[in-house]
N, C-alpha and C. Protein backbone atom coordinates (compact mmCIF):
# COMPACT_ATOMS: atom_id res chain seq x y z
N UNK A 1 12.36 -33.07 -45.37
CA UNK A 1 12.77 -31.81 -44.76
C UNK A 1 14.25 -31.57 -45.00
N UNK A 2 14.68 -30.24 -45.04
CA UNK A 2 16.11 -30.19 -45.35
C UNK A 2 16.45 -29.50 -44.01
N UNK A 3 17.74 -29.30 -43.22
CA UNK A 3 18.22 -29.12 -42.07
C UNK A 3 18.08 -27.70 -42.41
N UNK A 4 18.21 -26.72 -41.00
CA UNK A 4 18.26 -25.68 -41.13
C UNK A 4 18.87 -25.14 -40.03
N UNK A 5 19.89 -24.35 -40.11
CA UNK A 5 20.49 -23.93 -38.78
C UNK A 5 20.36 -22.24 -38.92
N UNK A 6 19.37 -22.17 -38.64
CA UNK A 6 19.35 -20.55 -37.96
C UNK A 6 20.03 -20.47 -36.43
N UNK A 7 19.81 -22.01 -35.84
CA UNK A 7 19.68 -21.61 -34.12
C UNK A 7 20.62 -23.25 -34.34
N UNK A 8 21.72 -23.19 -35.05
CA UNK A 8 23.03 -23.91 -35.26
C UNK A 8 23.25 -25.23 -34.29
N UNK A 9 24.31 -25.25 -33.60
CA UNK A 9 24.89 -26.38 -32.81
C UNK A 9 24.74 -27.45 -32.77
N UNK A 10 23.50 -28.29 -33.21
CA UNK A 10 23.09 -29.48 -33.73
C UNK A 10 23.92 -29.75 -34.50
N UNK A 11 24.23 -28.93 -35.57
CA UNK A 11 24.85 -29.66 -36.29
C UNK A 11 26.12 -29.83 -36.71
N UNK A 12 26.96 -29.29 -35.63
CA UNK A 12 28.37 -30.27 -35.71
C UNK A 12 28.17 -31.65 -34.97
N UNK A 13 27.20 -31.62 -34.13
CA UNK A 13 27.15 -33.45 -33.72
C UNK A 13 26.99 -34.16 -34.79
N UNK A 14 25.82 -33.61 -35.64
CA UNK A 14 25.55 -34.47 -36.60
C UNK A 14 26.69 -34.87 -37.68
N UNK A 15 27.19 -33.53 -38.12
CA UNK A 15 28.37 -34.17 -38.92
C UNK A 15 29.27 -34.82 -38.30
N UNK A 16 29.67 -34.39 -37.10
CA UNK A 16 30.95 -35.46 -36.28
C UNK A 16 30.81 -36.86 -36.32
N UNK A 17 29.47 -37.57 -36.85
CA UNK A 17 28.90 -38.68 -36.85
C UNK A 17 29.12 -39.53 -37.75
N UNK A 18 29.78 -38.24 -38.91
CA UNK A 18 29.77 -39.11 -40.39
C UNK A 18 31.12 -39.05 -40.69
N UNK A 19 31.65 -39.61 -40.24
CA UNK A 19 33.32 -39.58 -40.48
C UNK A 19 33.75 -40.79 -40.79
N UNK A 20 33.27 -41.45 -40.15
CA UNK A 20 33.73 -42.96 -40.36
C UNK A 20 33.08 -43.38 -41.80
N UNK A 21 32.04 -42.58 -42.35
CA UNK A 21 31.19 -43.71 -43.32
C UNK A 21 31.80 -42.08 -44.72
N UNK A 22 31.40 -43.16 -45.83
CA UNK A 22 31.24 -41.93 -47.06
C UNK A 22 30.27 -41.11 -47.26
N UNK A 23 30.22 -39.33 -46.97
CA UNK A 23 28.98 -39.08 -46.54
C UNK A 23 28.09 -39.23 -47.98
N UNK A 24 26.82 -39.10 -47.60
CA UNK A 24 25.47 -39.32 -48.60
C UNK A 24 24.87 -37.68 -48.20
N UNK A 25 23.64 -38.18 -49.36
CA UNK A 25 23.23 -36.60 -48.98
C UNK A 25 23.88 -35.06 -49.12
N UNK A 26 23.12 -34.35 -48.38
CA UNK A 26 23.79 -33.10 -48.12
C UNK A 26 25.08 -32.87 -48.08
N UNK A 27 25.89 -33.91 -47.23
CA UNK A 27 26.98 -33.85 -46.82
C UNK A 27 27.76 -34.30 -47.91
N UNK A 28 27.18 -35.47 -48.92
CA UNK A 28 27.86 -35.87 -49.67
C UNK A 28 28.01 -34.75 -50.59
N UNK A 29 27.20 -34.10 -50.85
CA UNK A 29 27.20 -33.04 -52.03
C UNK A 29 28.02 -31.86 -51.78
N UNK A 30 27.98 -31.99 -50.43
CA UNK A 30 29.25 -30.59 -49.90
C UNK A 30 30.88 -31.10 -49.85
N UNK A 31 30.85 -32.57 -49.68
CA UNK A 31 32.45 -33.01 -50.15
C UNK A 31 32.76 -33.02 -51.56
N UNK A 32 31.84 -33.19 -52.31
CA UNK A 32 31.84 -33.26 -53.31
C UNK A 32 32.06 -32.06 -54.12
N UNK A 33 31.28 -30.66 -53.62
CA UNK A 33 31.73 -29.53 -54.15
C UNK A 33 32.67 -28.69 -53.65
N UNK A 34 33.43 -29.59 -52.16
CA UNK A 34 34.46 -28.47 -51.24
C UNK A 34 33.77 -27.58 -51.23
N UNK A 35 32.43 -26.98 -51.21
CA UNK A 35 31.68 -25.87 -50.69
C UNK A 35 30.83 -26.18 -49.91
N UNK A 36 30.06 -25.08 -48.99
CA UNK A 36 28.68 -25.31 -48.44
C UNK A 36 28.02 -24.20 -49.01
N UNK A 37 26.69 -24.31 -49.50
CA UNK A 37 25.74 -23.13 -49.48
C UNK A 37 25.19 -22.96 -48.18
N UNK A 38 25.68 -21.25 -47.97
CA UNK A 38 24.67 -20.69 -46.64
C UNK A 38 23.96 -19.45 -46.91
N UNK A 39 22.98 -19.78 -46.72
CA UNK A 39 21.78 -18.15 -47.10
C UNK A 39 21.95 -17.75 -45.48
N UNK A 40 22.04 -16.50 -45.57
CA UNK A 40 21.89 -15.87 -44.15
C UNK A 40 21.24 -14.04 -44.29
N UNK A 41 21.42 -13.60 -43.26
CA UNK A 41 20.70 -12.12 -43.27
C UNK A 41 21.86 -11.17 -43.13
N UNK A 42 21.54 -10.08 -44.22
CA UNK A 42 22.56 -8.94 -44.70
C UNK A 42 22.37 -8.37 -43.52
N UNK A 43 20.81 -8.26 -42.99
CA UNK A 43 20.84 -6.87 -41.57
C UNK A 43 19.91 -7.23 -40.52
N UNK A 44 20.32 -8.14 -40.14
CA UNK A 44 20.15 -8.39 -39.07
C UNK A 44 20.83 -8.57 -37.50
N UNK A 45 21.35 -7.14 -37.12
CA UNK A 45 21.94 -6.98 -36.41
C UNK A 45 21.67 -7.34 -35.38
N UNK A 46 22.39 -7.68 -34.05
CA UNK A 46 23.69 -8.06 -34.64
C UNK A 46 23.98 -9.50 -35.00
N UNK A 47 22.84 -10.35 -34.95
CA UNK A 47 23.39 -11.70 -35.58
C UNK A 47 23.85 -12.30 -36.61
N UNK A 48 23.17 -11.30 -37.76
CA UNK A 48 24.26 -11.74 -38.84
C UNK A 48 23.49 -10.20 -39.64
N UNK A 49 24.78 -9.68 -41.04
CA UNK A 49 24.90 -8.61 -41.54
C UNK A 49 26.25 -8.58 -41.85
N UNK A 50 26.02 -7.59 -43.24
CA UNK A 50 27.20 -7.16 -44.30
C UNK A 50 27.94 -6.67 -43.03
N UNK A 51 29.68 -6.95 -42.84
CA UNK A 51 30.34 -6.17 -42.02
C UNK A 51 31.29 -5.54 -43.15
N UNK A 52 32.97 -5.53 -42.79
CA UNK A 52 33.63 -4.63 -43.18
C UNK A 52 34.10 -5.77 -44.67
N UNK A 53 34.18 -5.03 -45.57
CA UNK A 53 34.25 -5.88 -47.10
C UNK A 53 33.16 -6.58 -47.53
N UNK A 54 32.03 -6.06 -46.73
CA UNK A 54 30.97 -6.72 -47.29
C UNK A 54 30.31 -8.49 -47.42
N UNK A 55 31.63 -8.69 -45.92
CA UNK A 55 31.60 -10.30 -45.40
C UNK A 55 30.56 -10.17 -44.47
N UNK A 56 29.89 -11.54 -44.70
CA UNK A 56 29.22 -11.71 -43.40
C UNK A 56 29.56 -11.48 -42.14
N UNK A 57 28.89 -11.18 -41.34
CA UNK A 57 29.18 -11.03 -39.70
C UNK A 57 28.57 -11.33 -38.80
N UNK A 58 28.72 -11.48 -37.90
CA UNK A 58 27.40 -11.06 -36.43
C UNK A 58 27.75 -12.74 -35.41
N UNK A 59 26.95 -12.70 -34.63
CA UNK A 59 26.81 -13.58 -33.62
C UNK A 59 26.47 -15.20 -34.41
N UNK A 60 25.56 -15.06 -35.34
CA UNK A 60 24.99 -16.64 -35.67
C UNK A 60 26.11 -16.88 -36.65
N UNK A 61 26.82 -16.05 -37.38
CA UNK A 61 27.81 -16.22 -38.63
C UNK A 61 29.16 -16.67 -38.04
N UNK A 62 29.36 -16.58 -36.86
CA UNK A 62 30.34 -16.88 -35.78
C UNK A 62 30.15 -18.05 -35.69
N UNK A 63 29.16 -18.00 -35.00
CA UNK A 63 28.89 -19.80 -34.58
C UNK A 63 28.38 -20.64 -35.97
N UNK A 64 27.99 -20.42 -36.90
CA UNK A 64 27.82 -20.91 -38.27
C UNK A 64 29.84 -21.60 -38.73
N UNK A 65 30.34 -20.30 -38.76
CA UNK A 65 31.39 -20.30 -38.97
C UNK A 65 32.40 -21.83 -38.37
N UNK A 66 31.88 -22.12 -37.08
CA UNK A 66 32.29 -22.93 -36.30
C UNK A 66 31.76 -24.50 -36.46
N UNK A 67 30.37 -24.71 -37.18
CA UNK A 67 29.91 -25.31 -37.37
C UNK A 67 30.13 -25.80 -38.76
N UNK A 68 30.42 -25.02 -39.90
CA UNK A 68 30.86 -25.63 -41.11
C UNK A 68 32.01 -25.84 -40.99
N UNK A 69 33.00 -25.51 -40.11
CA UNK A 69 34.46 -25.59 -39.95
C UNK A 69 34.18 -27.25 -39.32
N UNK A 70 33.34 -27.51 -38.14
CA UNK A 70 33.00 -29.40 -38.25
C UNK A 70 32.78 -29.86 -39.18
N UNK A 71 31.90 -29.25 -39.93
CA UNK A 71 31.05 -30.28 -41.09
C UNK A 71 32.32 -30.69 -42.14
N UNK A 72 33.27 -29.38 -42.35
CA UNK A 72 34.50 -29.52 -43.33
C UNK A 72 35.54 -31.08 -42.88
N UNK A 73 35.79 -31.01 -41.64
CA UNK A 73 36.35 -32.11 -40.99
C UNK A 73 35.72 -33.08 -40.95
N UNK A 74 34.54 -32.99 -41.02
CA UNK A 74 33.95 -34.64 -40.69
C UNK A 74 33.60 -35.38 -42.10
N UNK A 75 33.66 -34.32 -43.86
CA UNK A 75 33.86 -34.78 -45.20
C UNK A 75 34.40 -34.65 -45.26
N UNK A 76 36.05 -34.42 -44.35
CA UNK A 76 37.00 -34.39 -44.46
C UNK A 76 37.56 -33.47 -46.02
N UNK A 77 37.00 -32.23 -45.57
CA UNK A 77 37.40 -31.19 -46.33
C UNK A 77 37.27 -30.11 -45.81
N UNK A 78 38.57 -29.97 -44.56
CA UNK A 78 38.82 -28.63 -44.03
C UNK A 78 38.78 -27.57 -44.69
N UNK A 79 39.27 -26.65 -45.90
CA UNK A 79 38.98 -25.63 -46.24
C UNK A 79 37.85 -25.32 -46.90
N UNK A 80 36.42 -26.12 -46.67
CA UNK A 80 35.81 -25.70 -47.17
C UNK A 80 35.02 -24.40 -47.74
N UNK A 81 34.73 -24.31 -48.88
CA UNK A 81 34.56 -22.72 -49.58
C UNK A 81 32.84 -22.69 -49.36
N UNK A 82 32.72 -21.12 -48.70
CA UNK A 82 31.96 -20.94 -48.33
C UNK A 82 30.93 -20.00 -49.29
N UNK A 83 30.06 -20.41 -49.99
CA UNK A 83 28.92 -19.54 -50.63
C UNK A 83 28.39 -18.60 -50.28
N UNK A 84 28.28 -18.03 -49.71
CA UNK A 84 27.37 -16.69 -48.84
C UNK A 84 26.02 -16.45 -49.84
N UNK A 85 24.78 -16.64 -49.36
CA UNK A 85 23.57 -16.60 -50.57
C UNK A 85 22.66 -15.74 -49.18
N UNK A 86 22.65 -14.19 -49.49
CA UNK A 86 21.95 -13.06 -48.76
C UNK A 86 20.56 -13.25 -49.15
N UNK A 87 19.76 -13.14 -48.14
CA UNK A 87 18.35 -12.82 -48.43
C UNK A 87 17.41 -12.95 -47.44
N UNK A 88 15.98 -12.34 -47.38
CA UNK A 88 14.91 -12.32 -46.66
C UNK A 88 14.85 -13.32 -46.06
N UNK A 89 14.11 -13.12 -44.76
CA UNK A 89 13.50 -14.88 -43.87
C UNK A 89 12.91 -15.83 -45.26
N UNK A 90 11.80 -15.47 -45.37
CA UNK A 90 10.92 -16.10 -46.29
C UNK A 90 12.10 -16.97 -48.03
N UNK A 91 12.69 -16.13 -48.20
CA UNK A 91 13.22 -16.36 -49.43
C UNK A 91 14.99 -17.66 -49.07
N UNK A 92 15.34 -17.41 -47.37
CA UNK A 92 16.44 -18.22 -47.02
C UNK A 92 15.55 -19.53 -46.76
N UNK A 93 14.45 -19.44 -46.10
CA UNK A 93 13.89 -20.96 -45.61
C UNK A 93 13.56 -21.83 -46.73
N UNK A 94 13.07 -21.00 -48.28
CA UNK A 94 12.54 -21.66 -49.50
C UNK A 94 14.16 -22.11 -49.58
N UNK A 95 15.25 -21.33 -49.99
CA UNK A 95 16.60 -22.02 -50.21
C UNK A 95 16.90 -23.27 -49.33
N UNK A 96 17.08 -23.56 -48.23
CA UNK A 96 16.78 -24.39 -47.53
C UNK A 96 15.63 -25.65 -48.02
N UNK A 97 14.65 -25.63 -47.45
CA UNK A 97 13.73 -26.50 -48.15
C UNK A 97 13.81 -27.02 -49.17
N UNK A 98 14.39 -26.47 -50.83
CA UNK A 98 14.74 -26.56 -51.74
C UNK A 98 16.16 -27.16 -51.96
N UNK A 99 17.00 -27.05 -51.25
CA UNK A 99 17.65 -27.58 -50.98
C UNK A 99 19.26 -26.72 -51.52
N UNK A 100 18.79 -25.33 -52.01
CA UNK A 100 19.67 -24.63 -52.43
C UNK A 100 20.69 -24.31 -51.84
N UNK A 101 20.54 -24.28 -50.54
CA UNK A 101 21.29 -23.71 -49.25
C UNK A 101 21.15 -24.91 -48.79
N UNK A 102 22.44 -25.04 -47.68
CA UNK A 102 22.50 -26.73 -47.00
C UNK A 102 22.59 -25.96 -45.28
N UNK A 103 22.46 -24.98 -45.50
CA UNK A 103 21.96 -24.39 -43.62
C UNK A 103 21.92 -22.63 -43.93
N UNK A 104 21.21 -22.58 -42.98
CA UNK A 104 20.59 -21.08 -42.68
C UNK A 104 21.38 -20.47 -41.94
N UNK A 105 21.99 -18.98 -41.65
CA UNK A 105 22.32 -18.71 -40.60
C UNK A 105 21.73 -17.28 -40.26
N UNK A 106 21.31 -17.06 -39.44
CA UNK A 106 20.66 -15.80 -39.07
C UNK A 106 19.82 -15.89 -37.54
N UNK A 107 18.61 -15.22 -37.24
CA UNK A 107 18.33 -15.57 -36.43
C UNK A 107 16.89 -15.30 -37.11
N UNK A 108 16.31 -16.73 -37.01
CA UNK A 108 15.16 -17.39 -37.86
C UNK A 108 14.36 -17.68 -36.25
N UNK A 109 13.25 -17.45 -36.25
CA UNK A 109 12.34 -18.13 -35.29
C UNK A 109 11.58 -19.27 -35.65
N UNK A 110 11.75 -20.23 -35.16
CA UNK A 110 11.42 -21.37 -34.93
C UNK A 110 9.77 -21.56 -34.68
N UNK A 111 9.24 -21.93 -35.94
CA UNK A 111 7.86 -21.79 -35.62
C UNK A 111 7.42 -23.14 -36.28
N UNK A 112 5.64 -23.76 -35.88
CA UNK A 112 5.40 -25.34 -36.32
C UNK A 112 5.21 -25.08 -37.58
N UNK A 113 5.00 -23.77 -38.05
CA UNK A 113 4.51 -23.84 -39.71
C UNK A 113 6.06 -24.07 -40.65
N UNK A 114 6.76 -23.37 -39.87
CA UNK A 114 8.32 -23.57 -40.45
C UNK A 114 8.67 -24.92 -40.43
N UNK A 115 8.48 -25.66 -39.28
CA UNK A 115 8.93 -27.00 -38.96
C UNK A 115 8.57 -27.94 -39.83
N UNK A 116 7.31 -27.40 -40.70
CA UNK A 116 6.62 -28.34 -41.69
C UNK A 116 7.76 -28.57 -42.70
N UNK A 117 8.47 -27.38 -43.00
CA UNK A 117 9.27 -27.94 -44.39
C UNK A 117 10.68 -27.48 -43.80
N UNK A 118 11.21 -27.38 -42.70
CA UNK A 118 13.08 -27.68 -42.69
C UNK A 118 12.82 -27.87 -41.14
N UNK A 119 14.20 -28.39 -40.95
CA UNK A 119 14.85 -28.21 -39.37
C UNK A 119 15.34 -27.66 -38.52
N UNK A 120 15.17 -26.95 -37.38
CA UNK A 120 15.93 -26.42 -36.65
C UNK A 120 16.93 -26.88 -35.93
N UNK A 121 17.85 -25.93 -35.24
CA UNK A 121 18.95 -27.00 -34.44
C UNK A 121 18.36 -26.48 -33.31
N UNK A 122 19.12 -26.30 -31.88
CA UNK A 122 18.59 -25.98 -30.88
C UNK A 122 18.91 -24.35 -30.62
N UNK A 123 18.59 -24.03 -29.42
CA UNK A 123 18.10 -22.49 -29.88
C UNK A 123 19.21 -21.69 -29.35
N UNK A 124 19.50 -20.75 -29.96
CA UNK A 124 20.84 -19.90 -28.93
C UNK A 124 20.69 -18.99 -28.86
N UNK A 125 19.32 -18.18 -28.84
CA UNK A 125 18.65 -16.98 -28.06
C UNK A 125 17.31 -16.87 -27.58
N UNK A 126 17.18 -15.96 -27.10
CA UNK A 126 15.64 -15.84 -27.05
C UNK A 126 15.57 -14.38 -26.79
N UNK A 127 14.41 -13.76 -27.12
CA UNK A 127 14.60 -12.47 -27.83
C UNK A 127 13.01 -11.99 -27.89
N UNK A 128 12.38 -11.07 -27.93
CA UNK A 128 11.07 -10.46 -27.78
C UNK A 128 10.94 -9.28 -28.46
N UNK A 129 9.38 -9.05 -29.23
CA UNK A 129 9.77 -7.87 -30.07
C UNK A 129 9.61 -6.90 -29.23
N UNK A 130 9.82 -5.11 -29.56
CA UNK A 130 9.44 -4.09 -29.61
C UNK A 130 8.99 -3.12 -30.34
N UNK A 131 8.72 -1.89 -29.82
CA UNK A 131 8.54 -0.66 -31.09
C UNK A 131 9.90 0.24 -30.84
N UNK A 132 9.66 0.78 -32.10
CA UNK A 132 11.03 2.20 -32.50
C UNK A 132 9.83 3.18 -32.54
N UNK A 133 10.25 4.34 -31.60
CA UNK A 133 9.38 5.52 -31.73
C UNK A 133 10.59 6.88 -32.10
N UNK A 134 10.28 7.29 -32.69
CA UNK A 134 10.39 9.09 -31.95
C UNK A 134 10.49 9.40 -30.63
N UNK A 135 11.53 10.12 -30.29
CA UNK A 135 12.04 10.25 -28.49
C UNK A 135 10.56 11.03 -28.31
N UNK A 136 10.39 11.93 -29.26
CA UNK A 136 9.04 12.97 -28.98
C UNK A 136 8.01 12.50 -28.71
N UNK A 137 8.16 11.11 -29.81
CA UNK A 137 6.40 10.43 -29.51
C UNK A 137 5.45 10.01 -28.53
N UNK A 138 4.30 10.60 -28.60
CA UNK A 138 3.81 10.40 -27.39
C UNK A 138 3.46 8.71 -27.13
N UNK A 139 3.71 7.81 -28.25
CA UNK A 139 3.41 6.45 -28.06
C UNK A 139 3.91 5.63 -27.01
N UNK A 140 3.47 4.88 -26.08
CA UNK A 140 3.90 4.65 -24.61
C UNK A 140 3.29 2.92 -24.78
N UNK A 141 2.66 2.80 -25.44
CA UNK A 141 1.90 1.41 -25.52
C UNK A 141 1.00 1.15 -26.69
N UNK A 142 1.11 0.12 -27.24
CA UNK A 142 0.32 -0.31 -28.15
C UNK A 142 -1.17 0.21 -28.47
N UNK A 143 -1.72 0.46 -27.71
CA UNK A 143 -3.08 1.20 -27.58
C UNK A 143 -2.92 2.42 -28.06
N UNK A 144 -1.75 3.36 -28.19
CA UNK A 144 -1.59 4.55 -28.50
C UNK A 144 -0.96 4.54 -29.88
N UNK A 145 -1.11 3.43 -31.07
CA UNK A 145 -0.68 3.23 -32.27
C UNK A 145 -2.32 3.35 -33.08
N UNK A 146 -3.38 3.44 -32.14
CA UNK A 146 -4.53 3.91 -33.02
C UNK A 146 -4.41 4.70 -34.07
N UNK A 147 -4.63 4.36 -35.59
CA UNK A 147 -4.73 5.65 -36.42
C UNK A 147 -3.15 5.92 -37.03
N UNK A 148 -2.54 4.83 -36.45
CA UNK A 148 -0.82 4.95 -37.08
C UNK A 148 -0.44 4.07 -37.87
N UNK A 149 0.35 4.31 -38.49
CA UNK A 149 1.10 3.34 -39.45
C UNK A 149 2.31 2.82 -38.81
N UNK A 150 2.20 1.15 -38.83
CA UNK A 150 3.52 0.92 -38.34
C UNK A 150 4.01 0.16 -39.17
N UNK A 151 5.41 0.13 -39.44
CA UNK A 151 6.18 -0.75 -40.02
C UNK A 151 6.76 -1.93 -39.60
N UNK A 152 7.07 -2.80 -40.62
CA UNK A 152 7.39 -4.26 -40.08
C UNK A 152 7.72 -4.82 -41.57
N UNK A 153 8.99 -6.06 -41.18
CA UNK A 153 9.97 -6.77 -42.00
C UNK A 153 8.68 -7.76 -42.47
N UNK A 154 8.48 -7.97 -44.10
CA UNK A 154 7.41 -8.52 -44.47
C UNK A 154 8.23 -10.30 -44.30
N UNK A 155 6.98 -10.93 -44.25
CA UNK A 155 7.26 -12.29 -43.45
C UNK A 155 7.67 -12.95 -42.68
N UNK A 156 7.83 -12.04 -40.95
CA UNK A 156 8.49 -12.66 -40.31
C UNK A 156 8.01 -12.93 -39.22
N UNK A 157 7.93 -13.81 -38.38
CA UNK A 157 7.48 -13.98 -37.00
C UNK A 157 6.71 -12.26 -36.69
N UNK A 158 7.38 -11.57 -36.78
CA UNK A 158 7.08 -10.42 -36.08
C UNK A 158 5.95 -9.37 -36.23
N UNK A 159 5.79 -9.24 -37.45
CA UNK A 159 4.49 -8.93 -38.60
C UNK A 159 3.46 -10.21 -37.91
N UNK A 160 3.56 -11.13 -37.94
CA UNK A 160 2.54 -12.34 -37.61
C UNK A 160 1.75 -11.90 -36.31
N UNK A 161 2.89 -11.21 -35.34
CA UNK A 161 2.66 -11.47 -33.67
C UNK A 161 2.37 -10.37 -33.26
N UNK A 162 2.41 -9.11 -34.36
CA UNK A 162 2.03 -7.67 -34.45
C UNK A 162 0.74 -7.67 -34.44
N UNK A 163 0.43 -8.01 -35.72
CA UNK A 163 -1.01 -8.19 -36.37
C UNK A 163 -2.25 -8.93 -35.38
N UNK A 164 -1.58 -9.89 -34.91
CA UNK A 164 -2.46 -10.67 -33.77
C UNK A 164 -2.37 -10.01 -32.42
N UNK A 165 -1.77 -9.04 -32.31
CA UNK A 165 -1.56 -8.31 -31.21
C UNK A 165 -2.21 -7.04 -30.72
N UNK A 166 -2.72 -6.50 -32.49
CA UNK A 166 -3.49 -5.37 -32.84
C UNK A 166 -4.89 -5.63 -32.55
N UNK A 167 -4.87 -6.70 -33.40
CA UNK A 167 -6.35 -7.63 -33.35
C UNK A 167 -6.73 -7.79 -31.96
N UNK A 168 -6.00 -8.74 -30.84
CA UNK A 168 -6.75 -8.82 -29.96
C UNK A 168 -6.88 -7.41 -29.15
N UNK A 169 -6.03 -6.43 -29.00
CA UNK A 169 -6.00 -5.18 -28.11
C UNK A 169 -7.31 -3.79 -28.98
N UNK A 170 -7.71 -4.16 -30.24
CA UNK A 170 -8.84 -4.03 -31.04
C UNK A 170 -8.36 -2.41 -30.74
N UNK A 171 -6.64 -2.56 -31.46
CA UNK A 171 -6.04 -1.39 -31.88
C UNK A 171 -5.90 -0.92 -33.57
N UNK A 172 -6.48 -0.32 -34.02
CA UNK A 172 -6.89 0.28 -35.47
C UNK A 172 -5.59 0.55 -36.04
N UNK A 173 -4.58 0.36 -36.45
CA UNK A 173 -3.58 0.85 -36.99
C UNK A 173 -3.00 0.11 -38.02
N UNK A 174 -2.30 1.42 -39.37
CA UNK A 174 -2.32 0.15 -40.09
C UNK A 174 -0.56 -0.43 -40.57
N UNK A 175 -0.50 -1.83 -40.86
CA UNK A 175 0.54 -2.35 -40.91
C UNK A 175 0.55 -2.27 -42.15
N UNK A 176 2.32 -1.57 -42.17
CA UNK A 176 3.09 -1.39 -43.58
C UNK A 176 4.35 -2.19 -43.87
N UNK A 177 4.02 -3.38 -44.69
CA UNK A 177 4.83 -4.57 -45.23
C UNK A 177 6.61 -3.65 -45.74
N UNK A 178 7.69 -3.98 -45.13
CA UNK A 178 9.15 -3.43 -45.84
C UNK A 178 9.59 -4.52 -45.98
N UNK A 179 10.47 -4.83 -46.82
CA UNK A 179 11.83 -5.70 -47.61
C UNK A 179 12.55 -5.75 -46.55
N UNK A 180 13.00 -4.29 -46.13
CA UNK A 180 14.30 -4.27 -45.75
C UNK A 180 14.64 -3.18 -44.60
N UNK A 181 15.64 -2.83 -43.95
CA UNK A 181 15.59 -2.21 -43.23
C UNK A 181 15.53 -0.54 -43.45
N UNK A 182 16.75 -0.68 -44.34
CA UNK A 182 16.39 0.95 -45.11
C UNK A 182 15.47 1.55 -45.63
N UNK A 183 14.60 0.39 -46.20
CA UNK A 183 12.81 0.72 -47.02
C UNK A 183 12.19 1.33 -45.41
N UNK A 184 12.58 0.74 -44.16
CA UNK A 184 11.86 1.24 -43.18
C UNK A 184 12.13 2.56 -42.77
């Protein structure tokens, strides 16, 4: 499994750990390149997303921020240079797993099918979906999406918990897979 910090803080303990020894691994490969690779999310507001110059931003990129700033100290390579590698849930966890990316930052949900191939750290939100309507729309509840098209970020927790949500409320509507937020 390769580490994964969508939901961070784990892992400045962990690096604070390796100070005394020459790191191996991950860590070794990040002293070694004075960089870290981090895949994170362009729009996912507000936890992480393009801000002003087109730098990362948001709440998890903060605390990311804080956490490679340990990892730099503990391979004892404070300025470490930071990769920024943008992309989908689905396409940051393969970086991860793969080992392309050496942590995630965004806000990734923590699920056992995920757990199969990376790690989480511990969690620093919790969060529940909704719908976006039209102020006009008469839609008030899920039952009233009969016969509608709804949209949803393809591969994510949320599409998963939609779909099973339709299913059991044996609401007819149909789900339309987007990339991205603007495709929505």
């Amino acid at each position: 499994k390769r580490l994964l910090i969508g939901c961070l803080v784990a892992a400045s303990v962990l690096a604070t750990g390796a100070v005394a020894q020459q790191p191996t691994g991950a860590l070794g490969r990040i002293k070694a390149a004075k960089a870290i690779n981090v895949a994170y999310s362009p729009e996912s507001l507000p936890f992480s997303f393009n801000g002003p110059n087109n730098q990362p931003a948001g709440y998890s990129i903060d605390l990311c921020q804080r956490v490679i700033a340990q990892i730099g100290r503990a391979v004892g390579e404070p300025g470490l240079k930071i990769n920024w590698l943008p992309a989908a849930t689905p396409e940051r966890l393969k970086m991860v797993a793969a080992g392309k990316a050496d942590l995630e930052c965004a806000n990734t949900t923590q699920t056992l099918a995920r757990l199969a191939d990376v790690d989480f750290s511990g969690l620093i939100f919790l969060d529940s979906g909704g719908l976006l309507v039209r102020g006009d729309s008469s839609v008030t509840k899920l039952a009233d999406l009969g016969g509608k098209k709804i949209a949803v970020l393809r591969g994510t927790t949320t599409e998963t918990r939609l779909r099973a949500a339709l299913q059991r409320q044996l609401v007819n509507a149909t789900v339309v897979q987007i990339g991205d937020a603007a495709e929505g």
